[in-house]
Protein backbone atom coordinates (compact mmCIF):
# COMPACT_ATOMS: atom_id res chain seq x y z
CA UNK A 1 22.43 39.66 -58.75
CA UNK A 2 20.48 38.10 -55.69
CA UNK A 3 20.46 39.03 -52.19
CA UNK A 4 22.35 37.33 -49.34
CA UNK A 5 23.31 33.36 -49.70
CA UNK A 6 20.07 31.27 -48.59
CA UNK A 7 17.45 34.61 -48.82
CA UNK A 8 14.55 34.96 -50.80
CA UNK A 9 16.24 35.92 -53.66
CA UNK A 10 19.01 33.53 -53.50
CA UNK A 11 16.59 30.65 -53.28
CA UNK A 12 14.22 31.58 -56.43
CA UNK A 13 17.38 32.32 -58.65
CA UNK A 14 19.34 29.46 -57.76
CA UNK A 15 15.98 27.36 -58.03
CA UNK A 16 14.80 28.86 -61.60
CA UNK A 17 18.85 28.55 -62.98
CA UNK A 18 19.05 25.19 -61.87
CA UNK A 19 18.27 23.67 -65.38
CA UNK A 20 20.81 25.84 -67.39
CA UNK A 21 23.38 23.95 -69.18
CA UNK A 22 26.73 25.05 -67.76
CA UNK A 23 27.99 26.70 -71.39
CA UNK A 24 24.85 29.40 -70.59
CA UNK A 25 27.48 31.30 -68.64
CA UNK A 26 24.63 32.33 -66.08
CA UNK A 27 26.27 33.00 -62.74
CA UNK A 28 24.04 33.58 -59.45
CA UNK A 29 25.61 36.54 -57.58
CA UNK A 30 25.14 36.77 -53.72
CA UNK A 31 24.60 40.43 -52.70
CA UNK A 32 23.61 42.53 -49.79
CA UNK A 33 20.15 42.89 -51.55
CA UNK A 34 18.01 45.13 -53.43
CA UNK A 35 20.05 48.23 -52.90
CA UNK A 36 22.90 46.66 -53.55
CA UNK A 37 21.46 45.23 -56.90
CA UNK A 38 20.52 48.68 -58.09
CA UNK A 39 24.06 49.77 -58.07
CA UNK A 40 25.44 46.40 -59.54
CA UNK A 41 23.02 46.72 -62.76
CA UNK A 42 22.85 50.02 -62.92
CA UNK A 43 27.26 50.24 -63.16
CA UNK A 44 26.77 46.79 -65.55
CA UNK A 45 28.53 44.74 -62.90
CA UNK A 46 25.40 42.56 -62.97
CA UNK A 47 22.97 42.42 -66.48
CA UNK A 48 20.10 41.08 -64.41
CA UNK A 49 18.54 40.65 -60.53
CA UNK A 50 15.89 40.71 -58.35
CA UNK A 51 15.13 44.31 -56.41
CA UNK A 52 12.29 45.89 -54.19
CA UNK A 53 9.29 47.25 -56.05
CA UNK A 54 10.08 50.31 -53.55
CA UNK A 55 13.59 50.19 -54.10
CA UNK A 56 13.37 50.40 -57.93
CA UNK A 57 10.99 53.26 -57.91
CA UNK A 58 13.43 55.30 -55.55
CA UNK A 59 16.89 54.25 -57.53
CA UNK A 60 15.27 55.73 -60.72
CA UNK A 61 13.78 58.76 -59.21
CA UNK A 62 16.96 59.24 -57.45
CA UNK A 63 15.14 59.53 -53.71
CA UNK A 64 16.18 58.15 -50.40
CA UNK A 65 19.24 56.10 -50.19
CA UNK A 66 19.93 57.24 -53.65
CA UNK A 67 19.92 60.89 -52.86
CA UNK A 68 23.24 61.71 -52.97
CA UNK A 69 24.33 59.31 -56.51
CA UNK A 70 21.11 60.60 -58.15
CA UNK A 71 18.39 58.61 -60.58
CA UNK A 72 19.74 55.71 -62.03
CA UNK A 73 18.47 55.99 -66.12
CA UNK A 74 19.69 52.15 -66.81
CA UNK A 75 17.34 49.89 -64.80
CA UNK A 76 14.32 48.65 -66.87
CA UNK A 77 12.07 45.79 -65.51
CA UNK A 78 11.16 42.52 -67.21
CA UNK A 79 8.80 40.94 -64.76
CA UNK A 80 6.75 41.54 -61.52
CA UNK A 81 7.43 37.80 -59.59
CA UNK A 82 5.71 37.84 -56.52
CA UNK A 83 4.66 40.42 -53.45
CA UNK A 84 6.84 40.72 -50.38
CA UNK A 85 4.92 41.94 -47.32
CA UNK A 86 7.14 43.79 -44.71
CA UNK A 87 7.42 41.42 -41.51
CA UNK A 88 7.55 43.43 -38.35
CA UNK A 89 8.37 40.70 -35.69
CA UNK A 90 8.34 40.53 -31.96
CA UNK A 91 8.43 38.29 -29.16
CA UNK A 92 5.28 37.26 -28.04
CA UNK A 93 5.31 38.63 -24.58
CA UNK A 94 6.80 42.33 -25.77
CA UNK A 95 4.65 45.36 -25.18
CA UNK A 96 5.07 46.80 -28.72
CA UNK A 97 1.28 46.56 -30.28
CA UNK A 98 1.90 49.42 -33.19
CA UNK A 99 4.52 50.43 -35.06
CA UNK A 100 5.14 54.17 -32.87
CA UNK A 101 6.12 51.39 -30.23
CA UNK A 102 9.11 50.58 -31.91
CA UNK A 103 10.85 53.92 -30.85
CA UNK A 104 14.11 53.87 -28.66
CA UNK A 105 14.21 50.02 -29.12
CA UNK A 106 16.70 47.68 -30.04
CA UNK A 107 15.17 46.93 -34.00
CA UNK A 108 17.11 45.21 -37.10
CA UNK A 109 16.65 47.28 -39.91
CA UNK A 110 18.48 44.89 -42.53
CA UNK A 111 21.63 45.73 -43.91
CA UNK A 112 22.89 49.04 -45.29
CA UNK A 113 22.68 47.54 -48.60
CA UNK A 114 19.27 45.89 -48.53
CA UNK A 115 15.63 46.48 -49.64
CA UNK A 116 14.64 45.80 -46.19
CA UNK A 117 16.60 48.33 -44.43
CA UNK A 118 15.74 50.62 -47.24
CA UNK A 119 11.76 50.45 -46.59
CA UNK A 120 12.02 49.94 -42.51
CA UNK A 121 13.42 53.39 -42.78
CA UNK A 122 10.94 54.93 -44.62
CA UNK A 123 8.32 53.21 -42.99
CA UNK A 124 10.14 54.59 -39.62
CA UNK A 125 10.16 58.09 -40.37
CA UNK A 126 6.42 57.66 -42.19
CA UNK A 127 5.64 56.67 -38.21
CA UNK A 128 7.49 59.68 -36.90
CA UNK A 129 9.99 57.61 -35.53
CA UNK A 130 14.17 58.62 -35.82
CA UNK A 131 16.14 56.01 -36.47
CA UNK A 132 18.75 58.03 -34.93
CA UNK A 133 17.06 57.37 -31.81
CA UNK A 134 16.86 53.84 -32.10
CA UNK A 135 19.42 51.41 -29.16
CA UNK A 136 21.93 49.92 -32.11
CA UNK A 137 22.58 46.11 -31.94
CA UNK A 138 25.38 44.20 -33.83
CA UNK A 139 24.13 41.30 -35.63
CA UNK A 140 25.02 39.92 -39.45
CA UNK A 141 21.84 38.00 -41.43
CA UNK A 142 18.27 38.51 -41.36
CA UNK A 143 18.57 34.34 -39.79
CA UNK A 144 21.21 35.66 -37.08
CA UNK A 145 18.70 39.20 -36.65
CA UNK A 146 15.52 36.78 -35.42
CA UNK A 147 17.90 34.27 -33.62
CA UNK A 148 18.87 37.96 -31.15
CA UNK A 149 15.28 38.68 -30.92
CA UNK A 150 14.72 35.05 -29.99
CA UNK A 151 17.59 35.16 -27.42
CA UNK A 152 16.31 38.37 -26.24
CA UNK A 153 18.88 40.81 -27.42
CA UNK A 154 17.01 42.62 -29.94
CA UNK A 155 13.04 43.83 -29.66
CA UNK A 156 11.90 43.82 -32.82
CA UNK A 157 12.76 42.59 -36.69
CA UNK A 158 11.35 44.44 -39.82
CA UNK A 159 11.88 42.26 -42.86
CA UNK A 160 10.45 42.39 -46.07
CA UNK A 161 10.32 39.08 -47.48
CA UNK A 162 7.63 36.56 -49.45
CA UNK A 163 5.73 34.80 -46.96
CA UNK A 164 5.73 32.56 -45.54
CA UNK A 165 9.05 33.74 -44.59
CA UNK A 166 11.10 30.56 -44.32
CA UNK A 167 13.43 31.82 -41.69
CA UNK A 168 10.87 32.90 -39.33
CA UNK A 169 9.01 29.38 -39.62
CA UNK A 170 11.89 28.22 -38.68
CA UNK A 171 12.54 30.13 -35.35
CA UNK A 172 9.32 30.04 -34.61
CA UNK A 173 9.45 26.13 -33.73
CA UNK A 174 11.19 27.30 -30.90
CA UNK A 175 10.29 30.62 -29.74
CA UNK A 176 7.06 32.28 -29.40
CA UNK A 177 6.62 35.46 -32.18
CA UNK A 178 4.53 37.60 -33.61
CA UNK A 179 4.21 40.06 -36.30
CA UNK A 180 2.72 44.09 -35.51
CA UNK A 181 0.20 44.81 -37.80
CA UNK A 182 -0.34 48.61 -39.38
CA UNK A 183 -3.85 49.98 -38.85
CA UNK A 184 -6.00 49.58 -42.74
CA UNK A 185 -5.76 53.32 -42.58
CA UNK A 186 -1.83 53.78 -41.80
CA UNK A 187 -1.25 51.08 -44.51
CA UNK A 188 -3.15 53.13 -47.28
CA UNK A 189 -1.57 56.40 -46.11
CA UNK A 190 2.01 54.18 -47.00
CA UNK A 191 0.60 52.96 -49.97
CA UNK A 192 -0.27 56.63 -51.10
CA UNK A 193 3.14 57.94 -50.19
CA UNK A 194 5.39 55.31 -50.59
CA UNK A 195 5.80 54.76 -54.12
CA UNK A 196 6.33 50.94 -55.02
CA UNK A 197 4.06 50.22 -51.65
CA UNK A 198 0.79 48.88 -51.27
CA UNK A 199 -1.37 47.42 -48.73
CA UNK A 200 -1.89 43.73 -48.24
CA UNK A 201 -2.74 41.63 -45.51
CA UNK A 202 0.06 38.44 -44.32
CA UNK A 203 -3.49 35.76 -43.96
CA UNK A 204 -4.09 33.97 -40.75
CA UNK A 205 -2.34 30.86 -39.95
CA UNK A 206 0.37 31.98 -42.21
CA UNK A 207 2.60 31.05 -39.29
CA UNK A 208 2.37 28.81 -36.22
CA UNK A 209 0.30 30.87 -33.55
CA UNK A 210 -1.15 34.02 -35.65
CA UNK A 211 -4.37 32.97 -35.54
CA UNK A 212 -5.85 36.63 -37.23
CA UNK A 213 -4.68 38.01 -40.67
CA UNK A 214 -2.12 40.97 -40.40
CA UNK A 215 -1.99 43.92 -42.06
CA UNK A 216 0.68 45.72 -43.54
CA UNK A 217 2.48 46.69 -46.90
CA UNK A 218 4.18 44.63 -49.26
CA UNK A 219 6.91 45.32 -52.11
CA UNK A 220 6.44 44.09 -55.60
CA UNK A 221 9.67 41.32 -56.37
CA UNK A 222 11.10 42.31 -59.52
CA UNK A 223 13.64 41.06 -62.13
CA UNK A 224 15.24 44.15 -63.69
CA UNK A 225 17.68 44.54 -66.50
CA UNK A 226 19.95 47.18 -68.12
CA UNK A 227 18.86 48.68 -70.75
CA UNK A 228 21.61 47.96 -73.06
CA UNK A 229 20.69 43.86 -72.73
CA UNK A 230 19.64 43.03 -75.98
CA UNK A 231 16.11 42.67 -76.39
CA UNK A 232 16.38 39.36 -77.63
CA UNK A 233 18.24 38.48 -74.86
CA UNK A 234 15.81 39.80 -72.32
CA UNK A 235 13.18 37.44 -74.25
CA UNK A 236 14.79 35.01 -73.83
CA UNK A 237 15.11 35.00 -70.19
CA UNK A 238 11.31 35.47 -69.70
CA UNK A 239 10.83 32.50 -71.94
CA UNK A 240 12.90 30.26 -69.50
CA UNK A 241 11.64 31.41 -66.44
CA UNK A 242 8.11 30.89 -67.21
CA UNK A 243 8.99 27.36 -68.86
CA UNK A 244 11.16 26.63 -65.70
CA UNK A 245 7.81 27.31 -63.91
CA UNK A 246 6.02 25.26 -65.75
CA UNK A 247 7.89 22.56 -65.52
CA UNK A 248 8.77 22.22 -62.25
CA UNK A 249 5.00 23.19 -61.03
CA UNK A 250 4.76 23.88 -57.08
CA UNK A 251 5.64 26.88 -55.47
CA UNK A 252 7.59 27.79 -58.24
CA UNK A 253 4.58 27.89 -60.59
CA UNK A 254 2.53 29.28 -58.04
CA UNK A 255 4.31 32.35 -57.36
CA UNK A 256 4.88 33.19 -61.16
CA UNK A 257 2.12 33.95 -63.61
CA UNK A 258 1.93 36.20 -66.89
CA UNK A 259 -1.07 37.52 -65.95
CA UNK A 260 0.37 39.21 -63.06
CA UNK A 261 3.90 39.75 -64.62
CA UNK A 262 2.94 43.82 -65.25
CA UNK A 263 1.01 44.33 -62.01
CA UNK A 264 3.27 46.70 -59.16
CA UNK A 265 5.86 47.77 -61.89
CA UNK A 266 7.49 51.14 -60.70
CA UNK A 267 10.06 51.60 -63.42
CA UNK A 268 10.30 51.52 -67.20
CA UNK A 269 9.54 48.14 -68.81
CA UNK A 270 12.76 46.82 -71.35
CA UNK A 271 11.80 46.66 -74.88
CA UNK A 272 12.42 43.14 -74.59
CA UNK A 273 9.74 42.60 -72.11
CA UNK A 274 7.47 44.47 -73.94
CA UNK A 275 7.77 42.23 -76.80
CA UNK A 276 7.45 38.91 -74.81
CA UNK A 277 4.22 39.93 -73.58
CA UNK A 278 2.93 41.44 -76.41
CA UNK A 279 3.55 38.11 -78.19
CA UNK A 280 2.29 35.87 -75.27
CA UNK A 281 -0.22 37.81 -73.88
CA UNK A 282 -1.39 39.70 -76.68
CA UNK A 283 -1.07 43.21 -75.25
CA UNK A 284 1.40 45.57 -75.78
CA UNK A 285 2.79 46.52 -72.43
CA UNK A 286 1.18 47.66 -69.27
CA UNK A 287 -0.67 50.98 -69.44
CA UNK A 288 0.43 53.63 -67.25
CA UNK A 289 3.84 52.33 -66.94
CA UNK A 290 6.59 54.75 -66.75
């Protein structure tokens, strides 16, 4: 299960199962996002995917959007893959400056079914703001969602997505943009409250124009099993994504390392996962973890 066609998700799971012989019977789902992926593994209509660090934490604790199905007992994490820092993004002649700005405006919050949508919320009414309140805009993709704000027809963007975020590069080399920062302060308070958040700083010259570092909160990126995947199977998909890595080098190698594979885990590890690192790291899981 990956997020929409051409997202952050899509791209690192199409990417990593590029190299699987076709008789693996691996199949790269597209998906609303990490929302959506919660419901997909945790029904077994997907064995594996990519979810929110934030999103994980709430699915199995049965809290915000999951309220009303409560805790999902089937999701276990394999890895930690890389942080996602949640893009706030404005012209660069608007009048918002802080987050509180951001009420009675026209804002994409992601789709319903998204980890993006998810933490804007949260992250909204953390601020005191009610989405309720908030001037609603159509619009489909997170691409389509800057393209408005571009053109004008939307004020602001929250995302949460690796960066550099490859579809705001992208608009940027036309329109002028910039990202709202949280006060250090208002970033550990979210950290402290928001399970699965913690504070991080997007560095400068990340994009074209931001010439200071910006800081905000980021989600953990992690691939999460059921729990009834065999723990030999869940081996053995750690074992080819950090050879894929490997091999390919780059980005790809950049983003993932064993070292940080435990690090911004909100939900039990699988067996399986303990085992792989037990046997390639030489520890037994990560302390602490749920």
């Amino acid at each position: 299960a990956a997020g929409p066609e051409g997202g952050e998700y899509w791209r690192f799971l199409t990417s990593v199962t590029r190299g699987l012989p076709d008789r693996a019977g691996v199949r790269v789902v597209a998906t609303e996002g990490s929302v959506a992926n919660a419901f997909l593994i945790e029904s077994q209509r997907a064995r594996v995917g990519v979810m929110q660090s934030d999103v994980a934490a709430a699915a199995v604790t049965g809290q915000g959007v999951f309220t009303y199905t409560g805790p999902m007992s089937h999701l276990r994490a394999l890895a930690s893959l890389f942080p996602e820092p949640v893009h706030i993004v404005v012209r660069a002649d608007s009048d918002v400056v802080r987050i509180a700005d951001l009420a009675g405006r026209r804002v994409a919050l992601g789709s319903p079914q998204s980890g993006s949508r998810h933490t804007a919320l949260r992250l909204l009414a953390h601020a005191g703001i009610d989405p309720a309140g908030l001037e609603r805009v159509e619009y489909g993709s997170p691409a389509d969602a800057l393209a408005r704000l571009a053109a004008g027809e939307l004020d602001a963007v929250i995302e949460v997505a690796s960066a550099p975020w490859q579809q705001l590069e992208a608009v940027l080399g036309t329109t002028p943009l910039r990202l709202v920062g949280l006060d250090t302060e208002q970033a550990a308070r979210l950290g402290a409250d928001l399970p699965g958040l913690l504070p991080l700083a997007i560095p400068a010259r990340t994009y074209v124009g931001q010439t200071e570092a910006v800081s905000t909160v980021a989600a953990t990126a992690l691939l999460v099993a059921h729990s009834d995947v065999a723990e030999v199977t869940a081996e053995a998909v750690l074992e080819y994504l950090y050879a894929a890595a490997a091999e390919r080098g780059g980005v790809l190698a950049a983003r993932l390392s064993k070292e940080r594979a435990q690090a911004g885990i909100t939900i039990p590890m699988h067996e399986g996962a303990r085992r792989f690192f037990a046997r390639t790291q030489g520890v037994a899981g990560q302390s602490g973890n749920p």
